[in-house]
Protein backbone atom coordinates (compact mmCIF):
# COMPACT_ATOMS: atom_id res chain seq x y z
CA UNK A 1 135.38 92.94 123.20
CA UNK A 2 136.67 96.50 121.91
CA UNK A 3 134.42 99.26 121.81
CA UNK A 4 136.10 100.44 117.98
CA UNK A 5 134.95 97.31 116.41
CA UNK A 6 131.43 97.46 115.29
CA UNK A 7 128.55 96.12 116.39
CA UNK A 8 128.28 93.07 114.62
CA UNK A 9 131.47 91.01 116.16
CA UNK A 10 130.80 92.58 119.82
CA UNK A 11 127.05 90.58 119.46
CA UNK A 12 128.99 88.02 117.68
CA UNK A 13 131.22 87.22 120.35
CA UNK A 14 128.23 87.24 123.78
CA UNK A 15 126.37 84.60 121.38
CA UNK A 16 129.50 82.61 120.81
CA UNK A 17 130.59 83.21 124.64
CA UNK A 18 126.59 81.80 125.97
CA UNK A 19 126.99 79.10 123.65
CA UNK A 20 130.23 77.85 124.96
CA UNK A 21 129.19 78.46 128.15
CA UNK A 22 127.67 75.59 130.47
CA UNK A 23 124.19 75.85 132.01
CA UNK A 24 125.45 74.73 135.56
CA UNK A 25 128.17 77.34 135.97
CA UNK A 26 127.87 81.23 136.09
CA UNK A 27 128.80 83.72 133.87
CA UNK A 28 130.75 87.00 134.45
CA UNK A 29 131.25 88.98 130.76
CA UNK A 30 133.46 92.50 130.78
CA UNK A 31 132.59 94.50 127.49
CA UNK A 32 133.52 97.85 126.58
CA UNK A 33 130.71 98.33 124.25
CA UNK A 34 128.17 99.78 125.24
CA UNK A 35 125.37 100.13 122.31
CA UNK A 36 126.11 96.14 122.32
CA UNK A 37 124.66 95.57 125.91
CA UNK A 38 121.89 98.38 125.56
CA UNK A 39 120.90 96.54 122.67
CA UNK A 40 120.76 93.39 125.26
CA UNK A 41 119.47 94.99 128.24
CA UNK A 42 116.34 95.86 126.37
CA UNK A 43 114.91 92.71 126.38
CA UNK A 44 115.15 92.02 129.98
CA UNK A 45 112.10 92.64 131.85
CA UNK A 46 110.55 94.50 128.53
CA UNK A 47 107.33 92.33 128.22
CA UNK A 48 106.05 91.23 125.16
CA UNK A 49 105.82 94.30 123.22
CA UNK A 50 109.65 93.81 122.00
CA UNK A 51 110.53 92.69 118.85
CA UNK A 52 113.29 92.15 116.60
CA UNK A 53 111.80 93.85 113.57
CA UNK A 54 114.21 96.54 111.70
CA UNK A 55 117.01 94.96 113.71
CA UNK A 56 119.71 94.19 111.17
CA UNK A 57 121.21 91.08 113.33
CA UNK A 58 117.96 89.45 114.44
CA UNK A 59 119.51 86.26 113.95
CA UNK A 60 122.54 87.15 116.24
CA UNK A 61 120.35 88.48 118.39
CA UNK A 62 117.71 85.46 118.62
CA UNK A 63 120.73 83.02 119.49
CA UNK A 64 121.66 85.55 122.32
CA UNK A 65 118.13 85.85 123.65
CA UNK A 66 117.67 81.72 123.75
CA UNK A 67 120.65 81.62 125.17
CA UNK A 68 119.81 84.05 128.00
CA UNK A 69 116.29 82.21 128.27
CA UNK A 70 117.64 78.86 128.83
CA UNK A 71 120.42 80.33 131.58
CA UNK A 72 117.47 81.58 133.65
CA UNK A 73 115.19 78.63 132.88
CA UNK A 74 118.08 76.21 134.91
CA UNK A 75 118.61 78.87 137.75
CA UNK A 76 122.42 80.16 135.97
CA UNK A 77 123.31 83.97 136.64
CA UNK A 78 124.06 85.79 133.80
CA UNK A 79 126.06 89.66 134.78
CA UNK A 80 127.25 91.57 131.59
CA UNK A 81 129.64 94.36 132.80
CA UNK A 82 130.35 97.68 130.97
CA UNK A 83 134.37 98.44 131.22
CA UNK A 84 136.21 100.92 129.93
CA UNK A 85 138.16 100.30 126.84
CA UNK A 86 142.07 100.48 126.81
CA UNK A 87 142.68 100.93 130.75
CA UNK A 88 144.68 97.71 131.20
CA UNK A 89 142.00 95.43 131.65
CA UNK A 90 143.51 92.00 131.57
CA UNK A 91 140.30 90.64 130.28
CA UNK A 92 139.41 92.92 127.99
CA UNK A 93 142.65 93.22 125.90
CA UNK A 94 142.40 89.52 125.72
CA UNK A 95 138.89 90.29 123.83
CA UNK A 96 140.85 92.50 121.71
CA UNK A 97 143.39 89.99 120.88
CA UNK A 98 141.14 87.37 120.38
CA UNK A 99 139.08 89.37 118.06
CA UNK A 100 142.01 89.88 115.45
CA UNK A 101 142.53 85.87 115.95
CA UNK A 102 138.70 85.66 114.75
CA UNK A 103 139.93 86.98 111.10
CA UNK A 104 142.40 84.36 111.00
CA UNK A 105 140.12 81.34 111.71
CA UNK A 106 139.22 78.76 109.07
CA UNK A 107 136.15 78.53 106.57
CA UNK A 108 134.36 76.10 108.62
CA UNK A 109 135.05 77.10 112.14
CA UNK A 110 133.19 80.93 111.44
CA UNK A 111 129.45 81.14 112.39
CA UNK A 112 126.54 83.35 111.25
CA UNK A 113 128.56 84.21 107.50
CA UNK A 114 125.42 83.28 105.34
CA UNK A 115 123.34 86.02 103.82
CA UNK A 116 119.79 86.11 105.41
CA UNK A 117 116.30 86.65 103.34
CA UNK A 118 115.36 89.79 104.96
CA UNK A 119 115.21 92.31 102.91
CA UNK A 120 117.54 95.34 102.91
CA UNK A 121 117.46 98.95 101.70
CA UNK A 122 119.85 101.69 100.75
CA UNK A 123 119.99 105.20 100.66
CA UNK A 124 121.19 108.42 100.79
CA UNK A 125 120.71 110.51 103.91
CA UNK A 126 120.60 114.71 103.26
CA UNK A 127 124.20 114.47 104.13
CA UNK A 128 124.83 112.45 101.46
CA UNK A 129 125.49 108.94 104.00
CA UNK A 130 124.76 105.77 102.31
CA UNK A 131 122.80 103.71 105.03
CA UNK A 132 122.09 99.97 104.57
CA UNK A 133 119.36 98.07 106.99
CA UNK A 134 116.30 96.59 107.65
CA UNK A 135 112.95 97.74 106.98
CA UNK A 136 112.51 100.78 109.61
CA UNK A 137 110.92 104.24 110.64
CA UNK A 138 114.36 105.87 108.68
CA UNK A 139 113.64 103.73 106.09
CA UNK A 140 109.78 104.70 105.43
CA UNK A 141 110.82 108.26 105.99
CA UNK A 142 113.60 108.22 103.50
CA UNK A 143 111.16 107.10 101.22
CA UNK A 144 109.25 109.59 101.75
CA UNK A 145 111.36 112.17 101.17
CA UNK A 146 112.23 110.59 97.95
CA UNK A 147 109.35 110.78 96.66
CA UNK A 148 108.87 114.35 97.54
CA UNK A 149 112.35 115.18 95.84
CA UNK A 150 111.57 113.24 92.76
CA UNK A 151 107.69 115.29 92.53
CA UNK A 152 109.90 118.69 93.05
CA UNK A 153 111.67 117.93 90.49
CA UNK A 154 109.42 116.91 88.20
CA UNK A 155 107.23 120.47 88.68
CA UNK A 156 110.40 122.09 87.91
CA UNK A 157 111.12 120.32 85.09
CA UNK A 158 107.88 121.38 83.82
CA UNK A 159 109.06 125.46 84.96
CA UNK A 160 111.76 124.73 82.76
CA UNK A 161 109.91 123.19 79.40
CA UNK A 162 107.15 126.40 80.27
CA UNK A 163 109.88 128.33 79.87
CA UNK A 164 111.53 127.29 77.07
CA UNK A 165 108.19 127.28 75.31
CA UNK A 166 107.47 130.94 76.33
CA UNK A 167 110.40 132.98 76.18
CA UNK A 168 113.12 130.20 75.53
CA UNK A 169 113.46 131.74 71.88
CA UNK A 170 112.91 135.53 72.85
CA UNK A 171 115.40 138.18 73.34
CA UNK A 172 114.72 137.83 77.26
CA UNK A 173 115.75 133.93 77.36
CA UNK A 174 118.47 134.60 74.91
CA UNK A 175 119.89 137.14 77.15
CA UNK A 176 119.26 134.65 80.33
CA UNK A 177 120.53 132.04 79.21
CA UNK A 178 123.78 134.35 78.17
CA UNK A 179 124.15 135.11 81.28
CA UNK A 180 123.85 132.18 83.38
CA UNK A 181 125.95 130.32 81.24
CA UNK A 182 128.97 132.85 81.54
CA UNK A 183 129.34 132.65 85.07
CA UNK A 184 131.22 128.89 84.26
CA UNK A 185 130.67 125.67 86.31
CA UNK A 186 128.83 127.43 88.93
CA UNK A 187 125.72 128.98 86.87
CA UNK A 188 122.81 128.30 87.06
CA UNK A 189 122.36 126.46 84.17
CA UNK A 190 124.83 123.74 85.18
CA UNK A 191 122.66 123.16 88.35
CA UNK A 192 118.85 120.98 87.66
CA UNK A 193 117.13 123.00 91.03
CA UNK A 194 118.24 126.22 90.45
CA UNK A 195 117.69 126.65 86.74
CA UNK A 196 113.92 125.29 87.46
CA UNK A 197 113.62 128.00 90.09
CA UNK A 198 115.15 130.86 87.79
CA UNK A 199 112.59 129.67 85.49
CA UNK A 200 109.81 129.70 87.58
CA UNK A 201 110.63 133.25 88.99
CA UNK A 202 110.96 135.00 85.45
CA UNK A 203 107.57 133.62 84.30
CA UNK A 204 105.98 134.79 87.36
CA UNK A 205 107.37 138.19 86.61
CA UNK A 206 105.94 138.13 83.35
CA UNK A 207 102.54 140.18 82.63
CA UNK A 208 101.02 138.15 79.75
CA UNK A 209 102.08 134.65 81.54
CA UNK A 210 98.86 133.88 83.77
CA UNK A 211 99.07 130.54 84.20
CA UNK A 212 101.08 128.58 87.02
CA UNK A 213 104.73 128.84 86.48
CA UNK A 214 105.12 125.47 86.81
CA UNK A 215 102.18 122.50 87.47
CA UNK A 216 99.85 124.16 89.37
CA UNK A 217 99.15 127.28 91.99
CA UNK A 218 99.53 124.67 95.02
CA UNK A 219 102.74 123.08 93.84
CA UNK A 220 104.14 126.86 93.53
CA UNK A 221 102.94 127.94 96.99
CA UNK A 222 104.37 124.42 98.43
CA UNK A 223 107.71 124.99 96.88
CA UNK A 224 108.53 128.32 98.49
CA UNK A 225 110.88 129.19 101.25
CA UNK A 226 109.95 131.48 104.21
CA UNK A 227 106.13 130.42 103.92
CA UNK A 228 105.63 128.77 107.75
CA UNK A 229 104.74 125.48 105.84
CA UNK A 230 106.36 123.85 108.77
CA UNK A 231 103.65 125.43 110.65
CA UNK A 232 101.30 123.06 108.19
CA UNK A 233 103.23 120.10 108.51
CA UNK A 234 102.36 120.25 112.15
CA UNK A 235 98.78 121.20 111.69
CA UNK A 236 98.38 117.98 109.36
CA UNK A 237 100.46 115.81 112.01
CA UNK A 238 98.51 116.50 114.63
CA UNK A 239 96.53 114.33 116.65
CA UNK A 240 94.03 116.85 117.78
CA UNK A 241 92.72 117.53 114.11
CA UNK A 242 89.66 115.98 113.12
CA UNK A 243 90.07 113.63 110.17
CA UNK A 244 87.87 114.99 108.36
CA UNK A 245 89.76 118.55 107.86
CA UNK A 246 92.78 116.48 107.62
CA UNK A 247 91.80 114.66 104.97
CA UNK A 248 90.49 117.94 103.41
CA UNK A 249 93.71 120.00 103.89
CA UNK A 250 95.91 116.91 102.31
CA UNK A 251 93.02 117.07 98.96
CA UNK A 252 93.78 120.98 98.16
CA UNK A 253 97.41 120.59 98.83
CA UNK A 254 97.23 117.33 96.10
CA UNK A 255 94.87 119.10 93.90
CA UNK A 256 92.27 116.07 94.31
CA UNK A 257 89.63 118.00 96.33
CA UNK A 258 86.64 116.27 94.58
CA UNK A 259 85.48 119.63 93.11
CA UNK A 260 83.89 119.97 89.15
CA UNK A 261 87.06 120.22 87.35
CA UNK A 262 89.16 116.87 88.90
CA UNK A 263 85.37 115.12 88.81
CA UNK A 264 85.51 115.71 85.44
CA UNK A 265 89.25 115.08 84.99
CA UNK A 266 88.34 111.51 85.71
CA UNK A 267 85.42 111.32 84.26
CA UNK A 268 82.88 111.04 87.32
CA UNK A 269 81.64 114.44 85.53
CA UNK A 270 80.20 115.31 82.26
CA UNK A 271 80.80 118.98 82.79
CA UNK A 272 83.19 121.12 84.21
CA UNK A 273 80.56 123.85 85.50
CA UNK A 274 80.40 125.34 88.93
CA UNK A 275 76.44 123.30 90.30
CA UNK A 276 76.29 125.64 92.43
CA UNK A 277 76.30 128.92 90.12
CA UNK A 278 73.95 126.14 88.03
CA UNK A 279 72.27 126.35 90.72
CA UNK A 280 71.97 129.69 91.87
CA UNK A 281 71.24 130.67 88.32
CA UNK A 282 67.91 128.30 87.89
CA UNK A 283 66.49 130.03 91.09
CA UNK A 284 66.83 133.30 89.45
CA UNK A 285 65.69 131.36 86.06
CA UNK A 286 68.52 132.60 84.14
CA UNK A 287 70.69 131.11 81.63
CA UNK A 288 73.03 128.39 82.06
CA UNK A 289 75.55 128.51 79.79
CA UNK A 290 78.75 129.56 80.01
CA UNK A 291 79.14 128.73 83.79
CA UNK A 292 82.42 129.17 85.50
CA UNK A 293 84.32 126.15 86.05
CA UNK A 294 84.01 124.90 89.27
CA UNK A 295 87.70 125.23 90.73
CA UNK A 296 88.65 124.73 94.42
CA UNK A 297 89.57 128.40 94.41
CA UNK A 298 86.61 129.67 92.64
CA UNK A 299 83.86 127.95 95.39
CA UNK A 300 86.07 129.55 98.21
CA UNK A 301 85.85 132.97 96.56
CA UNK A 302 83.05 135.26 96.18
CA UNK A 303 82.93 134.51 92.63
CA UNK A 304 80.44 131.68 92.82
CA UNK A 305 77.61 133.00 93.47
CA UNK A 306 76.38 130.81 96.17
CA UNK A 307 79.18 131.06 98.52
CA UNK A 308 79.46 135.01 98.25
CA UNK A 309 77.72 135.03 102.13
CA UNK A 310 79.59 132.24 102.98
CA UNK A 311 82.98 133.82 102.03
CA UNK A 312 82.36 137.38 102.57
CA UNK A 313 81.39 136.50 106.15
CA UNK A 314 84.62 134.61 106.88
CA UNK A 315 86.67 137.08 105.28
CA UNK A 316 84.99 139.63 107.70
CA UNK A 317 85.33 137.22 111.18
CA UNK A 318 89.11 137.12 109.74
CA UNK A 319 89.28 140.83 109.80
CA UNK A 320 87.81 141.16 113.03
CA UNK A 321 90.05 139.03 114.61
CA UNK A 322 93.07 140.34 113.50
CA UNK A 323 91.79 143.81 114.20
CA UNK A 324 91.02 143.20 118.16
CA UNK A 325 94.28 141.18 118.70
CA UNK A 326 96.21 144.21 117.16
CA UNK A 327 94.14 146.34 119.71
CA UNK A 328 95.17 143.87 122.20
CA UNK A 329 98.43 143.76 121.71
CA UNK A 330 99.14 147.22 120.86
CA UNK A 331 97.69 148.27 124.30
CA UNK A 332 99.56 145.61 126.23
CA UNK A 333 102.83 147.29 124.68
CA UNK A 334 102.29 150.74 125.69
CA UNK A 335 101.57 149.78 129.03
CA UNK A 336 104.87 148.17 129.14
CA UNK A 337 106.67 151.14 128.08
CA UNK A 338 108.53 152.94 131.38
């Protein structure tokens, strides 16, 4: 078989070639294709760990494994030889020739032509490839992605209604939108992303605006470039963090850290009160009311009066640390120096 026709025919054609094949004699095949036989030469000798899940011709594959099974079960050798393609190969340009006679063969002498029920999915790579197979690792990471592109663009759609609601009528917006739309085709108005982003940039310029540009604080910080979030990728992927903090880490980046205000949200709360200013404050038997609301950001600050040790103490380790390495560092560096 040729090595420029695709996968498919090349597995095609070692199932149909075992199948003709008799179990007494032994069997020589030349192929040219390599990613065909690798895909072969994985089951020999693999154990039972090998399956045939995410493979998009299991059933090809299947008759070419039973086929192999059966050969060693009555003592046959089976040798499948890489060749190169188009070097005068007697053999092998007879696999090409036959291979254009496959097209021309009738209705009912063709095999393996019936849809299968396996599922199949289809999408978009960030090259814009459409890819078609079974359920996989790309698969469940193109889904992924997906879903992160469609919850970008939703907090950007919401930049853009904030922004239309806040200075979409003004003499600032009038003059924006002015002069996006006379650069043509290519402004920034004629693009969904880059609009969103314009609009979360001017309300984060703005004085009186001080509320998230967009959904929330975290979505902001999440959307930026040049912020070594890769850097937290990793820290979230890795195997050495406990799962605890993991699990912690992946609540503040959601906004569903179980703190007052998304207790409350969904009703597991009455109130949206910081208990531990509540607390704090019935110590020192003073009033209750008007407590802050308890925010992720305002129990990691020294605002809440019962963390203000806790914080102020980390914030000094922190300052410490960077401090001594500096020291460190800058030392090391004018030793170095000739």
């Amino acid at each position: 078989m040729s090595s420029n026709i695709p996968p498919l025919p090349t597995q095609t054609a070692i199932a149909r070639t075992l199948q003709a094949t008799s179990l007494a004699v032994d069997l020589l095949y030349l192929c040219d294709s390599e990613a065909t036989l690798n895909k072969v030469s994985q089951w020999i000798g693999s154990g039972p760990r090998t399956m045939l899940d995410g493979d998009t011709n299991a059933d090809i594959m299947t008759s070419i494994i039973e086929c192999v099974r059966e050969r060693v079960l009555k003592g046959a050798h089976t040798f499948l030889v890489k060749v190169k393609a188009h070097r005068g190969e007697p053999l092998n340009e007879r696999g090409d020739t036959q291979a254009e006679n496959i097209l021309k063969l009738p209705l009912e002498c063709r095999q393996w032509t019936t849809r299968t029920q396996r599922l199949t999915y289809e999408w978009h790579d960030n090259d814009g490839v459409n890819h078609v197979t079974a359920w996989a690792k790309t698969v469940r990471n193109s889904m992924i992605r997906g879903g992160a592109e469609f919850q970008r663009q939703k907090t950007l759609n919401q930049a853009k209604n904030n922004w239309k609601a806040f200075l979409g009528s003004t003499d600032i917006g009038l003059h924006t939108i002015g002069q996006a739309a006379s650069t043509g085709a290519q402004s920034d108005l004629m693009d969904s992303m880059r609009w969103g982003w314009s609009c979360i940039l001017q309300l984060q310029e703005e004085d009186n605006w001080e509320k998230p540009a967009a959904t929330t604080w975290a979505a902001e910080f999440l959307l930026r470039d040049c912020e070594s979030l890769e850097f937290l990728g990793s820290w979230i992927n890795s195997s050495d963090v406990h799962k605890a903090k993991n699990r912690r880490a992946k609540q503040v980046i959601t906004c569903s850290f179980p703190c007052g205000k998304w207790l409350h949200m969904i009703g597991a709360r009455a109130s949206l009160g910081c208990e531990l200013c509540k607390r704090e404050r019935n110590m020192d038997r003073k009033t209750t009311d008007a407590l802050p609301t308890e925010t992720l950001a305002h129990i990691q600050s020294a605002g809440c009066k019962s963390q203000k040790k806790s914080v102020i103490d980390a914030h000094n380790r922190c300052w410490k640390y960077l401090i001594g390495s500096i020291s460190t560092h800058g030392e090391l560096c004018r030793d170095k120096r000739p």
